[in-house]
N, C-alpha and C. Protein backbone atom coordinates (compact mmCIF):
# COMPACT_ATOMS: atom_id res chain seq x y z
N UNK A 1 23.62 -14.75 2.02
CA UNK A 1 24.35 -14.31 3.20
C UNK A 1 24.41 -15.38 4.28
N UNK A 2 23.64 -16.79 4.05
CA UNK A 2 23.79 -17.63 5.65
C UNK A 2 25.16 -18.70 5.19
N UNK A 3 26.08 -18.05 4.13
CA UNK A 3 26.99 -19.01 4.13
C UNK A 3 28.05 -18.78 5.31
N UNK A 4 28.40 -19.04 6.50
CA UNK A 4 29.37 -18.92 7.65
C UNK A 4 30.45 -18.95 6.93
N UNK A 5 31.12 -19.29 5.79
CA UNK A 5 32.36 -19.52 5.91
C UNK A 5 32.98 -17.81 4.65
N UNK A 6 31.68 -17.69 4.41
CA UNK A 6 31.99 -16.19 3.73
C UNK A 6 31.33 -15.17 4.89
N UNK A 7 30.90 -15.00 5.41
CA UNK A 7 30.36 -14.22 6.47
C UNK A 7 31.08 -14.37 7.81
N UNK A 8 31.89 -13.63 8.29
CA UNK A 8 32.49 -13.95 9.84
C UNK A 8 31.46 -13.94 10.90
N UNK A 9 30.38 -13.09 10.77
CA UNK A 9 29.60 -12.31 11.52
C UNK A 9 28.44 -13.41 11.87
N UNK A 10 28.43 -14.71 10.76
CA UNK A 10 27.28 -16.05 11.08
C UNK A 10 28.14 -16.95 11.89
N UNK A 11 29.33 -17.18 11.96
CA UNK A 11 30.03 -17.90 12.66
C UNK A 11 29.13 -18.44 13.78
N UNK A 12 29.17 -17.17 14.36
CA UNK A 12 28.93 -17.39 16.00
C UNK A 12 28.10 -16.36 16.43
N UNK A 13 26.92 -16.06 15.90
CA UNK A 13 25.80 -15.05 15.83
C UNK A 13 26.00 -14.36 17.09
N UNK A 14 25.63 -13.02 17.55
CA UNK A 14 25.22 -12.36 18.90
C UNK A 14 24.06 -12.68 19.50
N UNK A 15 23.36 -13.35 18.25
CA UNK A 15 21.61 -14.09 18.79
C UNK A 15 21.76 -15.15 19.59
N UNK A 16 20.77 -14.85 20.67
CA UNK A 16 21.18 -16.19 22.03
C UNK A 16 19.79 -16.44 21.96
N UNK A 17 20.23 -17.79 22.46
CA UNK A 17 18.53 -18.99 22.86
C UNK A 17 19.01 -19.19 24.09
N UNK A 18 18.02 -18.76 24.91
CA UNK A 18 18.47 -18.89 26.38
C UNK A 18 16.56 -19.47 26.81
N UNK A 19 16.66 -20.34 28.19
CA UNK A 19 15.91 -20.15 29.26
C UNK A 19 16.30 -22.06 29.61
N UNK A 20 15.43 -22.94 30.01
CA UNK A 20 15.85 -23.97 30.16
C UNK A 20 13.88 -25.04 29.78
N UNK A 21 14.35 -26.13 29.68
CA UNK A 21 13.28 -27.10 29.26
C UNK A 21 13.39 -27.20 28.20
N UNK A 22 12.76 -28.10 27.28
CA UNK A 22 12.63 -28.47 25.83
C UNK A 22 12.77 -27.38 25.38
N UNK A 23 13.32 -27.31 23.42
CA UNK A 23 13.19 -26.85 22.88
C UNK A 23 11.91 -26.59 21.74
N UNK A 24 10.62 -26.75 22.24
CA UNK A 24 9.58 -26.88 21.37
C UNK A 24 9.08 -25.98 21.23
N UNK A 25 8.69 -25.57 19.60
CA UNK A 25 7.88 -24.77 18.98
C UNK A 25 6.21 -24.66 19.54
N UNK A 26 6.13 -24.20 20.84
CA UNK A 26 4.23 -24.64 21.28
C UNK A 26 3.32 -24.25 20.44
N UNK A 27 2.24 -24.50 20.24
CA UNK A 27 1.11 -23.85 19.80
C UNK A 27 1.05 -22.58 20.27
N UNK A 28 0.53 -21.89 19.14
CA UNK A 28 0.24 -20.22 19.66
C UNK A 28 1.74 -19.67 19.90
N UNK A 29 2.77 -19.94 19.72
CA UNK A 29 4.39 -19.12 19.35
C UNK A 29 4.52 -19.23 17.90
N UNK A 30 5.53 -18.63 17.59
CA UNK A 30 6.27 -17.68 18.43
C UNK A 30 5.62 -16.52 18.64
N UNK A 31 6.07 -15.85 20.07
CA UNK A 31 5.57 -14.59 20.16
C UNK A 31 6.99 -13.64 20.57
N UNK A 32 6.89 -12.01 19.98
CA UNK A 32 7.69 -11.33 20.43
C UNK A 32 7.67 -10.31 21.54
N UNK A 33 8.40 -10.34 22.30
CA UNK A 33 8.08 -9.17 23.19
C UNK A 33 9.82 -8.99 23.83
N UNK A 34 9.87 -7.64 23.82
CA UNK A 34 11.06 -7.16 24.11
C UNK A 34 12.22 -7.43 23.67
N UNK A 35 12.75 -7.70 22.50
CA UNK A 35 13.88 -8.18 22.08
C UNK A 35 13.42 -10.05 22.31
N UNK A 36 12.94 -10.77 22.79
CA UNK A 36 13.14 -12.22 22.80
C UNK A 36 11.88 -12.49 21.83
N UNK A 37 12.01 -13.65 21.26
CA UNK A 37 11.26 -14.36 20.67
C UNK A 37 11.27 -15.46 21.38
N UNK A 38 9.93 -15.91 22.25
CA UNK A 38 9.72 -16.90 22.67
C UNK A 38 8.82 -18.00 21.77
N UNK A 39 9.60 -19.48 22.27
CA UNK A 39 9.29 -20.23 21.42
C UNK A 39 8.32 -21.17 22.07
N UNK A 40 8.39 -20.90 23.59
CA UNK A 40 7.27 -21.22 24.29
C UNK A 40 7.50 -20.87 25.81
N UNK A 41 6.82 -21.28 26.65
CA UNK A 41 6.47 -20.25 27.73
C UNK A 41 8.38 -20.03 28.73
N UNK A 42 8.97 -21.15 28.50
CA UNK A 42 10.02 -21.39 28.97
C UNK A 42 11.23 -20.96 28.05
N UNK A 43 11.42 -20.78 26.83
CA UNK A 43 12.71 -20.84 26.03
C UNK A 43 12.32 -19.47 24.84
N UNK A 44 13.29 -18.97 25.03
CA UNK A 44 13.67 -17.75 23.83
C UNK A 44 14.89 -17.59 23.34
N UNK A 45 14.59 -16.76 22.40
CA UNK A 45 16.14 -16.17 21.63
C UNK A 45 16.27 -14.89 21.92
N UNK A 46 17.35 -14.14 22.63
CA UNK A 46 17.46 -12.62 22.77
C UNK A 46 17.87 -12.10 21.94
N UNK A 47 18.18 -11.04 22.57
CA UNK A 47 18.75 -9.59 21.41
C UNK A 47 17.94 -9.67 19.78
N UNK A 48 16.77 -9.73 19.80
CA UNK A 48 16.29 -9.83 18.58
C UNK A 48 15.61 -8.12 18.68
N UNK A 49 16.71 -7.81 17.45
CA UNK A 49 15.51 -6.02 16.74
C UNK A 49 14.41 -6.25 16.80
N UNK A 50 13.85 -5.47 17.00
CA UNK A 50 12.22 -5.29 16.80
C UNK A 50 11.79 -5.25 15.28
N UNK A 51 13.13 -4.34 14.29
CA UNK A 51 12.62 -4.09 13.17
C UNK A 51 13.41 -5.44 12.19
N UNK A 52 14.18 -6.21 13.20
CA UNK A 52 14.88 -7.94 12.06
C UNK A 52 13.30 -8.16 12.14
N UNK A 53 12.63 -8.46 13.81
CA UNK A 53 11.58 -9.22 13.73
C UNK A 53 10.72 -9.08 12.86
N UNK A 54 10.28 -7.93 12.30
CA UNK A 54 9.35 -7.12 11.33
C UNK A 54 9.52 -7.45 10.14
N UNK A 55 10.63 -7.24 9.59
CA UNK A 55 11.36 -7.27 8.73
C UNK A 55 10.83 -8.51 7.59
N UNK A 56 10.01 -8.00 6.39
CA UNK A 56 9.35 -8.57 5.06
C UNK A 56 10.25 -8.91 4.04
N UNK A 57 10.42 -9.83 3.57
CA UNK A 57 10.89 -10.53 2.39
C UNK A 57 9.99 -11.17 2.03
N UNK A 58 10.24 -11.59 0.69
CA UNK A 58 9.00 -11.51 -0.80
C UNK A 58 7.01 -11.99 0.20
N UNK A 59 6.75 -11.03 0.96
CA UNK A 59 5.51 -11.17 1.18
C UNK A 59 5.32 -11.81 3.00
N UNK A 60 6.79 -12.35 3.52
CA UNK A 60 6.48 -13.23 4.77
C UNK A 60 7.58 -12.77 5.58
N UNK A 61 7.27 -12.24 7.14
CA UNK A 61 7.79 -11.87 7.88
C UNK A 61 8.23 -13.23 8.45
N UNK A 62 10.24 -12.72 7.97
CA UNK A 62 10.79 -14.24 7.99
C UNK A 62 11.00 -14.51 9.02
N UNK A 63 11.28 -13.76 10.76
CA UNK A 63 11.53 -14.34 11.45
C UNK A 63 10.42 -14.91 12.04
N UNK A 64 9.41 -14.65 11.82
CA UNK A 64 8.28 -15.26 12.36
C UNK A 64 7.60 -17.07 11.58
N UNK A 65 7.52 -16.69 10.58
CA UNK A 65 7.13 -17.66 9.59
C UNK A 65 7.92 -18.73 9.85
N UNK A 66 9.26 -18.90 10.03
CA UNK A 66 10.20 -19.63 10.02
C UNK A 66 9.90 -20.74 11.32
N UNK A 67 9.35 -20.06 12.28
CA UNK A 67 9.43 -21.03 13.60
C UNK A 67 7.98 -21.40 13.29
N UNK A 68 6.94 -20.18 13.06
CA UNK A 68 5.62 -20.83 12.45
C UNK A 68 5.66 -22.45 12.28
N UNK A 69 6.20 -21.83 11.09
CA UNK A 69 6.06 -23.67 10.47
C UNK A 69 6.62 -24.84 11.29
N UNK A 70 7.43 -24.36 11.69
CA UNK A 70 7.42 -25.68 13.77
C UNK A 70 6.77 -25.79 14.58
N UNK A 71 5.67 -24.62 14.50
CA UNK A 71 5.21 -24.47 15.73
C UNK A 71 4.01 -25.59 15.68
N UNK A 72 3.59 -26.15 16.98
CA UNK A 72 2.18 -26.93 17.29
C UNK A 72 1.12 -26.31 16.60
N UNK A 73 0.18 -27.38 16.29
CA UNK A 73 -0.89 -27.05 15.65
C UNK A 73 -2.14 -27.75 16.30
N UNK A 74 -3.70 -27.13 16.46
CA UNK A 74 -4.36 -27.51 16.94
C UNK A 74 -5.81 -28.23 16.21
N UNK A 75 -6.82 -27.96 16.24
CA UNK A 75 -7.89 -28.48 15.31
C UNK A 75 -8.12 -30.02 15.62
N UNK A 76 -8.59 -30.10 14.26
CA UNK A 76 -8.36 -31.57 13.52
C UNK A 76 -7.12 -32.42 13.47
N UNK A 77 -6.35 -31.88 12.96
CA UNK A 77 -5.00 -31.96 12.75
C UNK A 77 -3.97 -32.07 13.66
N UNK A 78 -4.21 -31.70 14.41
CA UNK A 78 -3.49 -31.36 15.80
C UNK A 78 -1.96 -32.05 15.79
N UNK A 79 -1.11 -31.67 16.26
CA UNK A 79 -0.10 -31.92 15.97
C UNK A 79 0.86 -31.01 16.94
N UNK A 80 1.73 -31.90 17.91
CA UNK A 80 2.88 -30.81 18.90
C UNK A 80 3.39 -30.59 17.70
N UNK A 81 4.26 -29.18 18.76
CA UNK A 81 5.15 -28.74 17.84
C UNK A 81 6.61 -29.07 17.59
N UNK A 82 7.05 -28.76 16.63
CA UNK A 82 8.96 -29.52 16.47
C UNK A 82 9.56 -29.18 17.51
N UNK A 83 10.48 -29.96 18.24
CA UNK A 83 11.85 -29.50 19.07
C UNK A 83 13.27 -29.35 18.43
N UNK A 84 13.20 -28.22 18.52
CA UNK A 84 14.82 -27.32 17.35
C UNK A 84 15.70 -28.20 18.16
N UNK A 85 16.33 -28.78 17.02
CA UNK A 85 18.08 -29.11 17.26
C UNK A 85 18.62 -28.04 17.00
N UNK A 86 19.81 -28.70 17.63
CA UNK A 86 20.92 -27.30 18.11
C UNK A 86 21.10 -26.98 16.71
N UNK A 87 21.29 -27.58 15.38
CA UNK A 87 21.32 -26.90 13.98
C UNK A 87 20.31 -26.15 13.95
N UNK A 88 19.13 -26.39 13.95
CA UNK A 88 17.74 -25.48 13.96
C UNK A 88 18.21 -24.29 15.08
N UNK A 89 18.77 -24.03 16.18
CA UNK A 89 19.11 -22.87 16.41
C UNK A 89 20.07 -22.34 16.03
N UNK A 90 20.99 -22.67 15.53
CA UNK A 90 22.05 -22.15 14.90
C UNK A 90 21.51 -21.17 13.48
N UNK A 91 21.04 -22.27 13.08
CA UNK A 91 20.47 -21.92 11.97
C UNK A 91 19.41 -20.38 12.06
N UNK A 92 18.34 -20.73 12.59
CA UNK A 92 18.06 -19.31 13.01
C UNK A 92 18.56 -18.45 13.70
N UNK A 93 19.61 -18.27 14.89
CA UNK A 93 20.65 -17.45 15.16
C UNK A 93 21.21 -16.73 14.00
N UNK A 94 21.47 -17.33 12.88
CA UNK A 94 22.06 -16.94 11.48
C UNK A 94 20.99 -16.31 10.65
N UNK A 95 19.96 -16.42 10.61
CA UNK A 95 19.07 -16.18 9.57
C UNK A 95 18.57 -14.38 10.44
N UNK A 96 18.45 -14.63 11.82
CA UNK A 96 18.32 -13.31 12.72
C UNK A 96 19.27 -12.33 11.75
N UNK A 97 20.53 -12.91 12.37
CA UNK A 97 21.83 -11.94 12.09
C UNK A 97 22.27 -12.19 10.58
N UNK A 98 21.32 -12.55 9.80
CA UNK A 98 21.71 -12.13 8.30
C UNK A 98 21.03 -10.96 7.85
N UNK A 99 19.32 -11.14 8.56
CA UNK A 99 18.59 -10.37 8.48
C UNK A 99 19.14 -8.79 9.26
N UNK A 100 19.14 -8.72 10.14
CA UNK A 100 19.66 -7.78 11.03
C UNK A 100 21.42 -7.05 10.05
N UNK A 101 21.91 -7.87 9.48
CA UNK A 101 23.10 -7.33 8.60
C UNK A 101 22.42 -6.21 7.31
N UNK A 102 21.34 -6.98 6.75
CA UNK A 102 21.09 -6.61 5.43
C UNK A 102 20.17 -5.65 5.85
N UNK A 103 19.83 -5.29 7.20
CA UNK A 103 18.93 -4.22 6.96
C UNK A 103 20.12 -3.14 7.49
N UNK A 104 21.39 -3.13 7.53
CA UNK A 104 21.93 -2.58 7.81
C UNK A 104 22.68 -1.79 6.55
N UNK A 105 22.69 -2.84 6.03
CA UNK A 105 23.88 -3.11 4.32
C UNK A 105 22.48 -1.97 3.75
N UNK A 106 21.12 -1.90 3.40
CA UNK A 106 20.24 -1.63 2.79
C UNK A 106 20.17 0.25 3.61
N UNK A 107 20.68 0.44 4.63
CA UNK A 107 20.65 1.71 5.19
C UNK A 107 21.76 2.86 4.88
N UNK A 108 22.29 1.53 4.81
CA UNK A 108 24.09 2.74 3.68
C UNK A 108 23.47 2.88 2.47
N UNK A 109 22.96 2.07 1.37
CA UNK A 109 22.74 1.80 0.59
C UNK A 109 22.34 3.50 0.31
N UNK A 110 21.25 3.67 1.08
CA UNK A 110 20.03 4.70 1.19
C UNK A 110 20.51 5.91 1.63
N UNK A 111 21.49 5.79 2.40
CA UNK A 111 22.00 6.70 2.61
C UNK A 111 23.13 7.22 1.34
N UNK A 112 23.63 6.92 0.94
CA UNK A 112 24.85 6.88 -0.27
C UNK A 112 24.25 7.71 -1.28
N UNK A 113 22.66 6.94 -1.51
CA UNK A 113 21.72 7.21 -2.63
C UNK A 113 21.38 8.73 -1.96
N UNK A 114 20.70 9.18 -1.22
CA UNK A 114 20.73 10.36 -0.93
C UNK A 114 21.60 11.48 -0.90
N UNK A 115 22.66 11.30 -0.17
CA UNK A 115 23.70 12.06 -0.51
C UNK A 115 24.10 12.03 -1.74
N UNK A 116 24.08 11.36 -2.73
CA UNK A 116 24.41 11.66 -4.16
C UNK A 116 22.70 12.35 -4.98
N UNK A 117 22.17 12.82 -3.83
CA UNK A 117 21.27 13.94 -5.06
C UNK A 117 19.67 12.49 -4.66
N UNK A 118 19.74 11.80 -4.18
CA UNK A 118 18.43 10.76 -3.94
C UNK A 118 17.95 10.35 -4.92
N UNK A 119 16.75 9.79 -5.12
CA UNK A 119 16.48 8.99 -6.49
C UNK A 119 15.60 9.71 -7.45
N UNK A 120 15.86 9.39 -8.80
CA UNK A 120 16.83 8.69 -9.62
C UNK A 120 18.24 9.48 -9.68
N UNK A 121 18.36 10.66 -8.90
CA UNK A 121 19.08 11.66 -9.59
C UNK A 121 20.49 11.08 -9.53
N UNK A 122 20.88 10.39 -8.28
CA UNK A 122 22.19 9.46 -7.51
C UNK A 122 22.74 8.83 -8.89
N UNK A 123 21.70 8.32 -9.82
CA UNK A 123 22.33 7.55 -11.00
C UNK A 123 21.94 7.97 -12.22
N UNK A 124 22.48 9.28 -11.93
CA UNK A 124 21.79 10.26 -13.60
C UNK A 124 23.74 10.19 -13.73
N UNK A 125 23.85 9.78 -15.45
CA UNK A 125 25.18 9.83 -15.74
C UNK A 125 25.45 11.32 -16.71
N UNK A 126 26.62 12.13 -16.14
CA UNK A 126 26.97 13.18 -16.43
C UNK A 126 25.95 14.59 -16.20
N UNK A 127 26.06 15.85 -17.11
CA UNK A 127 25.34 16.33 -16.94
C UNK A 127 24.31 17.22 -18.25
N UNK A 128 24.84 16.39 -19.43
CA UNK A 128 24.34 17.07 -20.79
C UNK A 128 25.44 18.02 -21.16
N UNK A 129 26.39 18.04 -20.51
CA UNK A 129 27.90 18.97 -21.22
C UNK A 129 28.55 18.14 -21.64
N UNK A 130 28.68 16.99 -22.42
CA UNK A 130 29.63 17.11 -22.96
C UNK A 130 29.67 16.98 -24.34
């Protein structure tokens, strides 16, 4: 789904990165609170669901993990964290609103399946008459 040119809806995401100063992943972000995901004490992305943010694929809560791995690191190792180019927000703007699509696409889904009798019954073929 993050291909833009089959998806109208990645074009130009509804997900905004708003506040001002660098774009850096700090140590200890991302954190969520209220629809923004801040990426450090100065810069976030709005309109983020609570349940995109949540939201598990194969084992890793992707909107989180994703900036994770930019984010500053401390220890031994220590290491600032990445500053997103404007592709790196784009890019997650898109990955938000792919996520946020498919949990949408996955609610018809469920719904469809229910109204046809819920599971397995939705895909029981015929009824033993014929």
């Amino acid at each position: 789904m993050l291909k833009p040119e089959e998806e109208p809806v990645l074009k130009n995401p509804d997900i905004r990165f708003a506040g001002t100063a660098e774009a850096r992943v700090e140590k200890g972000y991302p954190k969520y609170k209220n629809g923004k995901v801040e990426i450090n004490a100065n810069r976030w992305f709005e309109d983020v669901p609570k349940e995109t943010w949540e939201f598990h694929v194969g084992g890793y809560q992707v909107c989180d993990k994703w900036l994770k791995d930019r984010a500053g690191k401390g220890g031994q190792n220590s290491r600032p964290g990445r500053v997103l180019t404007e592709e790196d927000i784009l890019h997650y703007r898109r990955v938000v609103t792919a996520l946020t699509e498919t949990r949408r696409i996955m609610a018809e889904i469920d719904n469809v399946i229910e109204t046809h009798g819920g599971w397995p019954g939705a895909f029981a073929i015929g009824n033993g008459d014929s």
